[in-house]
Protein backbone atom coordinates (compact mmCIF):
# COMPACT_ATOMS: atom_id res chain seq x y z
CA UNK A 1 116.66 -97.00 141.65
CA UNK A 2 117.67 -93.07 140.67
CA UNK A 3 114.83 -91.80 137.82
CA UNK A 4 114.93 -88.80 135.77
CA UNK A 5 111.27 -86.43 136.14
CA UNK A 6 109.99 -85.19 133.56
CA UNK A 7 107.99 -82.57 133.56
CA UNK A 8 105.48 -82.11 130.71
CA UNK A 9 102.14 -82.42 128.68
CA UNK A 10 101.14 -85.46 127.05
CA UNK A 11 101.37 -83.69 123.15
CA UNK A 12 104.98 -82.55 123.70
CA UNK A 13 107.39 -84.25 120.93
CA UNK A 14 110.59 -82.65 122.18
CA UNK A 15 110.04 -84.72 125.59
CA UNK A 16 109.00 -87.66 123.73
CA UNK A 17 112.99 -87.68 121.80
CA UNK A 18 114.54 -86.79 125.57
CA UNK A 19 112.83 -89.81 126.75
CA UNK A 20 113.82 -92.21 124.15
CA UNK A 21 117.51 -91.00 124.07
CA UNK A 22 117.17 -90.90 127.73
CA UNK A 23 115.77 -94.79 128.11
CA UNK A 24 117.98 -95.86 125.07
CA UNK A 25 121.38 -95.58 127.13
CA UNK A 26 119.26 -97.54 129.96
CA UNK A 27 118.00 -94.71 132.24
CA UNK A 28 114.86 -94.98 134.04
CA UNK A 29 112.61 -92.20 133.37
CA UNK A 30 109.26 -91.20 134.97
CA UNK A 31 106.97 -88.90 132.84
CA UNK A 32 104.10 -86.41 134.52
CA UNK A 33 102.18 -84.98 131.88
CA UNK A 34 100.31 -82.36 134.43
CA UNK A 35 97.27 -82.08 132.73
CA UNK A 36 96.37 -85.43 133.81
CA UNK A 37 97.65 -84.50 137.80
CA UNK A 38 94.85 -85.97 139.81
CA UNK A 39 93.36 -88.23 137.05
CA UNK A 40 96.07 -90.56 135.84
CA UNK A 41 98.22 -89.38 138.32
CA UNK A 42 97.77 -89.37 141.85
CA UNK A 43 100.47 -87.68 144.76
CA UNK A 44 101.05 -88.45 148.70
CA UNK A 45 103.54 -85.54 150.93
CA UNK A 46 104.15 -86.01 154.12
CA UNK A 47 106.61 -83.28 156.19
CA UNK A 48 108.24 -85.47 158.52
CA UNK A 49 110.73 -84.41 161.35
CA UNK A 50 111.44 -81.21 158.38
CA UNK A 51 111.96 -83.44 156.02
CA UNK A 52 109.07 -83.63 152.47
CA UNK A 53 108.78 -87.57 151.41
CA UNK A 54 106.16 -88.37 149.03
CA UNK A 55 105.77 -90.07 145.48
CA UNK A 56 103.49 -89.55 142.79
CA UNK A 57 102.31 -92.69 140.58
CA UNK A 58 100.10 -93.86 137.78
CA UNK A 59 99.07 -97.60 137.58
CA UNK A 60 101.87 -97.90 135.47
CA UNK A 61 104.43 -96.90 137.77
CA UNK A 62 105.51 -95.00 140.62
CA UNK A 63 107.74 -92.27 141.30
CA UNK A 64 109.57 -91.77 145.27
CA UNK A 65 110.51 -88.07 145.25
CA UNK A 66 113.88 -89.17 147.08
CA UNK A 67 114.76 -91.47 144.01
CA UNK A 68 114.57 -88.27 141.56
CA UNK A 69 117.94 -87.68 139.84
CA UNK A 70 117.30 -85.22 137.89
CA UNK A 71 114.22 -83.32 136.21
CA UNK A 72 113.66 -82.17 132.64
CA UNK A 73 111.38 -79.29 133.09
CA UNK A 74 109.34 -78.45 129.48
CA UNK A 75 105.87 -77.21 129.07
CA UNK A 76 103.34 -78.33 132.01
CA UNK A 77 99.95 -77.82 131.32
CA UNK A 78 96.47 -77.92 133.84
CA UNK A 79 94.13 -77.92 131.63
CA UNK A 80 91.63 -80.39 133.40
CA UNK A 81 88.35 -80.80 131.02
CA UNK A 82 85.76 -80.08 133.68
CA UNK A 83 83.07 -78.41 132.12
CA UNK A 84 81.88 -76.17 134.72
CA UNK A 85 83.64 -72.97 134.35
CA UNK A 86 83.90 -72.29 138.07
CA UNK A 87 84.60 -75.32 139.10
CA UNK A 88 87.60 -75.99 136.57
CA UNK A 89 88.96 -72.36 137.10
CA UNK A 90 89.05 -73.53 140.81
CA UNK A 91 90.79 -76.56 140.31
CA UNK A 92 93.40 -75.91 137.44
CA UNK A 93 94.94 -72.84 139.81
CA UNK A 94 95.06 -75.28 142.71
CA UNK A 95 96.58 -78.15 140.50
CA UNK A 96 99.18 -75.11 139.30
CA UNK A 97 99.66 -74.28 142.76
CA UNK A 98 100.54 -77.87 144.27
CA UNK A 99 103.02 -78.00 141.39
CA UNK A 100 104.61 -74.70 142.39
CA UNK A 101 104.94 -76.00 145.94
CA UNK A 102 106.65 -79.14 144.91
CA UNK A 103 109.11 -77.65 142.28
CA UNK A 104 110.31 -75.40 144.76
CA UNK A 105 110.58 -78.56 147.28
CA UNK A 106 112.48 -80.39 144.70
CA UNK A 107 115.04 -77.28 144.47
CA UNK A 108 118.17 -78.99 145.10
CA UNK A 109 117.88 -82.28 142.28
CA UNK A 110 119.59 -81.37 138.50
CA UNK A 111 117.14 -79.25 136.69
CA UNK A 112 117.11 -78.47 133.47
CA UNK A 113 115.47 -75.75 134.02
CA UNK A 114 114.36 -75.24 137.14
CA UNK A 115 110.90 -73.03 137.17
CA UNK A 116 112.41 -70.31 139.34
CA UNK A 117 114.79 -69.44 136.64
CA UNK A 118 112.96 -69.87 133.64
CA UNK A 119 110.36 -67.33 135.23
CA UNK A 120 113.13 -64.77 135.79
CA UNK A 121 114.39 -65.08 132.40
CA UNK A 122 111.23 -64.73 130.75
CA UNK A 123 110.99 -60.81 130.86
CA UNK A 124 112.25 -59.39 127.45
CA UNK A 125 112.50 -55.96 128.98
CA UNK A 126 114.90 -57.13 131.29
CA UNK A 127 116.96 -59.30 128.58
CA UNK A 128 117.07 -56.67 126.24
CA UNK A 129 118.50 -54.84 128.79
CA UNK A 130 120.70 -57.01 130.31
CA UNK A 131 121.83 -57.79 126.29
CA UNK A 132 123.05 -54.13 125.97
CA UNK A 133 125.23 -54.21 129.47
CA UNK A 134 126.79 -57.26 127.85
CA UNK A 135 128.17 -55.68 125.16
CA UNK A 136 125.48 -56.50 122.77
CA UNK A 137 122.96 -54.41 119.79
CA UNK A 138 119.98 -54.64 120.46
CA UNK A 139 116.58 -52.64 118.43
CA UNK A 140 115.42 -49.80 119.85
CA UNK A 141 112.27 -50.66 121.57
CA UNK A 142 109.06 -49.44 123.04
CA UNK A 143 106.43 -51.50 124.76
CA UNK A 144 103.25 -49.36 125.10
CA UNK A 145 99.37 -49.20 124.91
CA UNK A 146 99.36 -45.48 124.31
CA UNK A 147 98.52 -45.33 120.53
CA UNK A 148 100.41 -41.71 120.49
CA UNK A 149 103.77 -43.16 121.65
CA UNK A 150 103.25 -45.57 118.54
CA UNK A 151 102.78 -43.17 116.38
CA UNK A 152 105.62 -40.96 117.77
CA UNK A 153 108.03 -43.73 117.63
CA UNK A 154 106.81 -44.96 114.13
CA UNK A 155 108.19 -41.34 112.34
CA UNK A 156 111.46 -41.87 114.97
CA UNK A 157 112.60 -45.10 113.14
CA UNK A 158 110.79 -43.70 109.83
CA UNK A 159 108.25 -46.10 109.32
CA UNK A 160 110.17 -49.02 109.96
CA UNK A 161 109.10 -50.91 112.50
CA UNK A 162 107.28 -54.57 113.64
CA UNK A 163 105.06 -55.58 116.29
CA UNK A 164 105.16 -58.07 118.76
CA UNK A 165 103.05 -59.79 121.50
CA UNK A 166 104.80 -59.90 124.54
CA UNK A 167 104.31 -63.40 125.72
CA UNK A 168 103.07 -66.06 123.43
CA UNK A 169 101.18 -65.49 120.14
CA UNK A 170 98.86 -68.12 120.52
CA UNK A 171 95.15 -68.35 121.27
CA UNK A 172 91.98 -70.41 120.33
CA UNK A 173 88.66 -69.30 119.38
CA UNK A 174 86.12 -71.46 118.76
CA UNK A 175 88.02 -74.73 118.52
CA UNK A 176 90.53 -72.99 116.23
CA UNK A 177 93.77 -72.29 117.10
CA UNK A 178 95.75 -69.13 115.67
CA UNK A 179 99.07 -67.87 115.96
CA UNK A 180 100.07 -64.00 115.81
CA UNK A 181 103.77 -63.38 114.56
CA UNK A 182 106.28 -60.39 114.24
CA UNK A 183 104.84 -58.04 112.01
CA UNK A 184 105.47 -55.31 109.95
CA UNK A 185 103.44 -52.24 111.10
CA UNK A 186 102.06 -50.57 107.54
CA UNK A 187 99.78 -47.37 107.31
CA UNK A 188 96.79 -49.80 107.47
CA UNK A 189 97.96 -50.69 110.53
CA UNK A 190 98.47 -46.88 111.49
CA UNK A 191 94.82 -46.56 110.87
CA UNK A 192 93.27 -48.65 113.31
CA UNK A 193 96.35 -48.13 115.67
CA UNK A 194 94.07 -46.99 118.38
CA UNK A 195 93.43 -51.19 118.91
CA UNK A 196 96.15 -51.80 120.83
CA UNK A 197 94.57 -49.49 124.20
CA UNK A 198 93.42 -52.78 125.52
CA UNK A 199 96.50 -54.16 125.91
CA UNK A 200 100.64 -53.45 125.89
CA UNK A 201 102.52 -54.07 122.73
CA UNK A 202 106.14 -54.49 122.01
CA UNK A 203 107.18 -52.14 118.90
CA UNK A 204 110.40 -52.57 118.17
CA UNK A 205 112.88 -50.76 114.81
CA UNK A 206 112.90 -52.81 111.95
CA UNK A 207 116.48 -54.46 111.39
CA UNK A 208 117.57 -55.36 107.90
CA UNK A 209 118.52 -58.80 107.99
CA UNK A 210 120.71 -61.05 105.43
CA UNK A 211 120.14 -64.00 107.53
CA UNK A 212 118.76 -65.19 111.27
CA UNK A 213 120.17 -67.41 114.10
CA UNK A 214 119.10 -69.38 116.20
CA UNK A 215 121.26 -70.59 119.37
CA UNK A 216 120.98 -73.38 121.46
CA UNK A 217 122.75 -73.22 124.18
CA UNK A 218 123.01 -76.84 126.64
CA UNK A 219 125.51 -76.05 129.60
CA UNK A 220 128.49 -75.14 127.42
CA UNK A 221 127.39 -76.91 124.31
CA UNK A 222 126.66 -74.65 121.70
CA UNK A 223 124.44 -75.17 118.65
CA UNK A 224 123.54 -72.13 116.08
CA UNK A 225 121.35 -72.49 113.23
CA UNK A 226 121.56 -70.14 110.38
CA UNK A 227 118.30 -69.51 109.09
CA UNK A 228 118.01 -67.88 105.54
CA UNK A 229 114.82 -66.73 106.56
CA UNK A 230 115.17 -64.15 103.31
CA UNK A 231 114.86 -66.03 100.90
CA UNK A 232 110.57 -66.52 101.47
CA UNK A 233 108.85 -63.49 100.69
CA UNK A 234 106.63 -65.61 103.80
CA UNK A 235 109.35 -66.12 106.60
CA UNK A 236 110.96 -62.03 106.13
CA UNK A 237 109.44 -60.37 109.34
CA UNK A 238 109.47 -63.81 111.01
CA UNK A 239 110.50 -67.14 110.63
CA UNK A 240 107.86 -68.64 112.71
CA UNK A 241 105.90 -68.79 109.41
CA UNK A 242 107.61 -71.74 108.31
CA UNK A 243 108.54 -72.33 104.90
CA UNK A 244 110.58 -75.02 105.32
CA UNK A 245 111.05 -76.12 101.65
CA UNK A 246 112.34 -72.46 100.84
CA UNK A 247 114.12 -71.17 103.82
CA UNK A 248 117.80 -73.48 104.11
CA UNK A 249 118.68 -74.25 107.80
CA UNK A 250 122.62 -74.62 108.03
CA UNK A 251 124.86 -74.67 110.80
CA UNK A 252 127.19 -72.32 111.70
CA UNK A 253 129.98 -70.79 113.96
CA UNK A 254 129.98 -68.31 116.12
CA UNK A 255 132.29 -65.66 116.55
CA UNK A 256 134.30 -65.79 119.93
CA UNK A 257 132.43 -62.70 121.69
CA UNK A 258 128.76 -63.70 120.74
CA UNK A 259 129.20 -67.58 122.15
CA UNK A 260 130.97 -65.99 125.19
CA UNK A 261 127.97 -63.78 125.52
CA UNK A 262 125.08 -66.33 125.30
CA UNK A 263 126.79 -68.48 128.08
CA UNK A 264 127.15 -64.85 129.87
CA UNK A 265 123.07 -64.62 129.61
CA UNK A 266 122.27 -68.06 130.38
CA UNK A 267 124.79 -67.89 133.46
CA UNK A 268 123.29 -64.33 135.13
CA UNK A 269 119.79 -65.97 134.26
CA UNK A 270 120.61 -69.38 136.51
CA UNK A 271 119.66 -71.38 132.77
CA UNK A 272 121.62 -74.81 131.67
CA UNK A 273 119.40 -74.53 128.37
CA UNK A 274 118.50 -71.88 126.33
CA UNK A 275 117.40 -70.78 122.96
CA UNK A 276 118.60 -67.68 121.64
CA UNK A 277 117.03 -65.46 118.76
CA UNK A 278 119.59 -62.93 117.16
CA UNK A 279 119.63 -60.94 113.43
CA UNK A 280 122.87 -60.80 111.38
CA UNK A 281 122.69 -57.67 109.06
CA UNK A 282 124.09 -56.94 105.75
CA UNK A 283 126.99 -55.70 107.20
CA UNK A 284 127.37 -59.08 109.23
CA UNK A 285 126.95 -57.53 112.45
CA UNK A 286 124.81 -59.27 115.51
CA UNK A 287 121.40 -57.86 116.48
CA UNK A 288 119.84 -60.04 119.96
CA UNK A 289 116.80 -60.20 120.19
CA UNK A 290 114.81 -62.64 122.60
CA UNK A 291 115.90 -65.54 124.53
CA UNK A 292 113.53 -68.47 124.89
CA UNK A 293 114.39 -69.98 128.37
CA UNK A 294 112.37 -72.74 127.52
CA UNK A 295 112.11 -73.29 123.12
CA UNK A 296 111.91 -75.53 120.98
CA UNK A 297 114.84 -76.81 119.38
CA UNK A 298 113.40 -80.49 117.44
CA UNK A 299 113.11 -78.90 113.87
CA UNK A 300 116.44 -77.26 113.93
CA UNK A 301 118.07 -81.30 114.76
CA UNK A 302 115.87 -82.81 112.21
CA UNK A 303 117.17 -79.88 109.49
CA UNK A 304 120.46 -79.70 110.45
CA UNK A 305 121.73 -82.58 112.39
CA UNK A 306 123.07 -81.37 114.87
CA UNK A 307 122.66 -83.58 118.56
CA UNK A 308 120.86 -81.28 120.57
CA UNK A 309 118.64 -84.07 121.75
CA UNK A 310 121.66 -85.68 122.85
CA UNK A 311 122.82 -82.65 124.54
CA UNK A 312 120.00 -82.91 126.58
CA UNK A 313 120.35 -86.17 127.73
CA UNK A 314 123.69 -85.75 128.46
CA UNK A 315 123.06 -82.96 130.93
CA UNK A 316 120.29 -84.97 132.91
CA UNK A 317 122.63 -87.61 133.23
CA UNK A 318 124.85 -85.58 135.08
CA UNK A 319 125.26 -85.65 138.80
């Protein structure tokens, strides 16, 4: 019997409504949270005659890589638990690297996406470039550790400008986790500017906003979420804040030429989802500015309604 993979951690929600929507119609889905690769989870390969046959199970169930339909790639993690330092080190980037191996074996099932792609698509240098050949604005932008370029390009956009990480804003220390959003670069920050040697920042022209958008893209299924991220003196510089209760999620339509260009990006990029982050000014013209080859999208179906979920399912049912 065909199953659908699915590719995750054990703490991800977003695969948990897949899986329901997914097992609701009556498909038969198979669920590797990585983390637990080689403890819950065992695998067999064999390369036989040039062909890869193998399975990976769980006492619950078992998985025959040539009965894989499709695979619903999200947010694999390796972290293993092993307390020696070495030792874990050692065996997380070996786990990560067996996984790697076996992605790229599985190439040719329905991904959604596949690893390869999401990777590519990950660079924002390259999207914001790719953006402008498109036809798109995008913020003038410098990504630097060279606390004179900051400064140089802080009087260039006269003191308007934000700062961003460029990968994920998300670290724990001591047991505590903290996030690290878009902000707005004031003279304090000026002062102690000369922080940022130790690593690359993006700085990036402040855009006046009178509302945001997110996109959703799923093949050609379109979903945009206004988000009156304005209206919270907390969610301004970034709506990652959350303030639910004060900051209305509505959806909307999209004008002809910026839903032709999102399935442009995802297209060039080799994507079947995507999630799109773009400004509308004052003047209700279109700013891009990331895609997220691989974001969340559960809040913005929970606020709005709109199926996204069912989307999803929808594409890994495909053939």
């Amino acid at each position: 019997m065909k199953r659908i993979l699915f590719i995750t951690n054990e703490n991800d929600v977003s695969s948990d409504a897949v899986l329901l929507e997914l097992e609701r119609r009556g498909n038969k889905v198979f669920r590797l949270n990585t983390e637990k690769l080689c403890c819950d989870f065992d695998v067999n390969l064999e390369f036989i005659g040039g062909n890869m046959l193998g399975s990976i199970w769980s006492d619950q169930q078992q998985l025959s890589l040539d009965t894989i339909s499709g695979v619903f790639y999200r947010r694999p993690k390796f972290d293993s638990g092993i307390d020696d330092l070495a030792i874990r080190e050692f065996v997380e980037k070996e786990r990560n690297t067996f996984c790697n191996w076996l992605w790229t074996a599985l190439s040719d099932n329905n991904w959604l996406n596949h690893p390869l792609s999401i990777r590519r698509a990950e660079s924002k240098f390259d999207q914001l470039i790719l953006a402008h050949k498109l036809g798109m604005t995008v913020p003038r932008t410098i990504v630097t550790n060279d606390p004179q370029k900051v400064l140089d390009f802080y009087d260039k956009v006269h003191g308007h400008m934000i700062m961003k990480v460029l990968r994920q804003g998300f670290y724990v220390k001591d047991s505590s986790a903290f996030n690290i959003y878009a902000t707005l670069v004031t003279s304090d920050i000026i002062k102690v500017i000369n922080d940022i040697r130790s690593t690359p920042c993006i700085f990036q022209e402040y855009i006046d906003k009178e509302y945001e958008l997110r996109i959703t893209i799923v093949d050609s299924k379109i979903f945009a979420c206004k988000i009156c991220s304005q209206m919270s003196d907390k969610t301004k510089n970034d709506w990652r804040r959350y303030d639910l209760a004060n900051t209305p999620h509505l959806g909307v339509a999209l004008p002809n030429t910026v839903a032709n260009f999102c399935e442009k990006l995802l297209n060039i990029y080799g994507l079947r989802y995507g999630a799109i982050d773009m400004i509308v000014k004052p003047d209700g013209s279109y700013v891009f500015l990331e895609l997220n080859p691989n974001g969340q999208w559960l809040w913005i179906e929970n606020l709005t309604h709109m199926p996204i979920t069912s989307a999803i399912a929808d594409a890994l049912e495909s053939q």
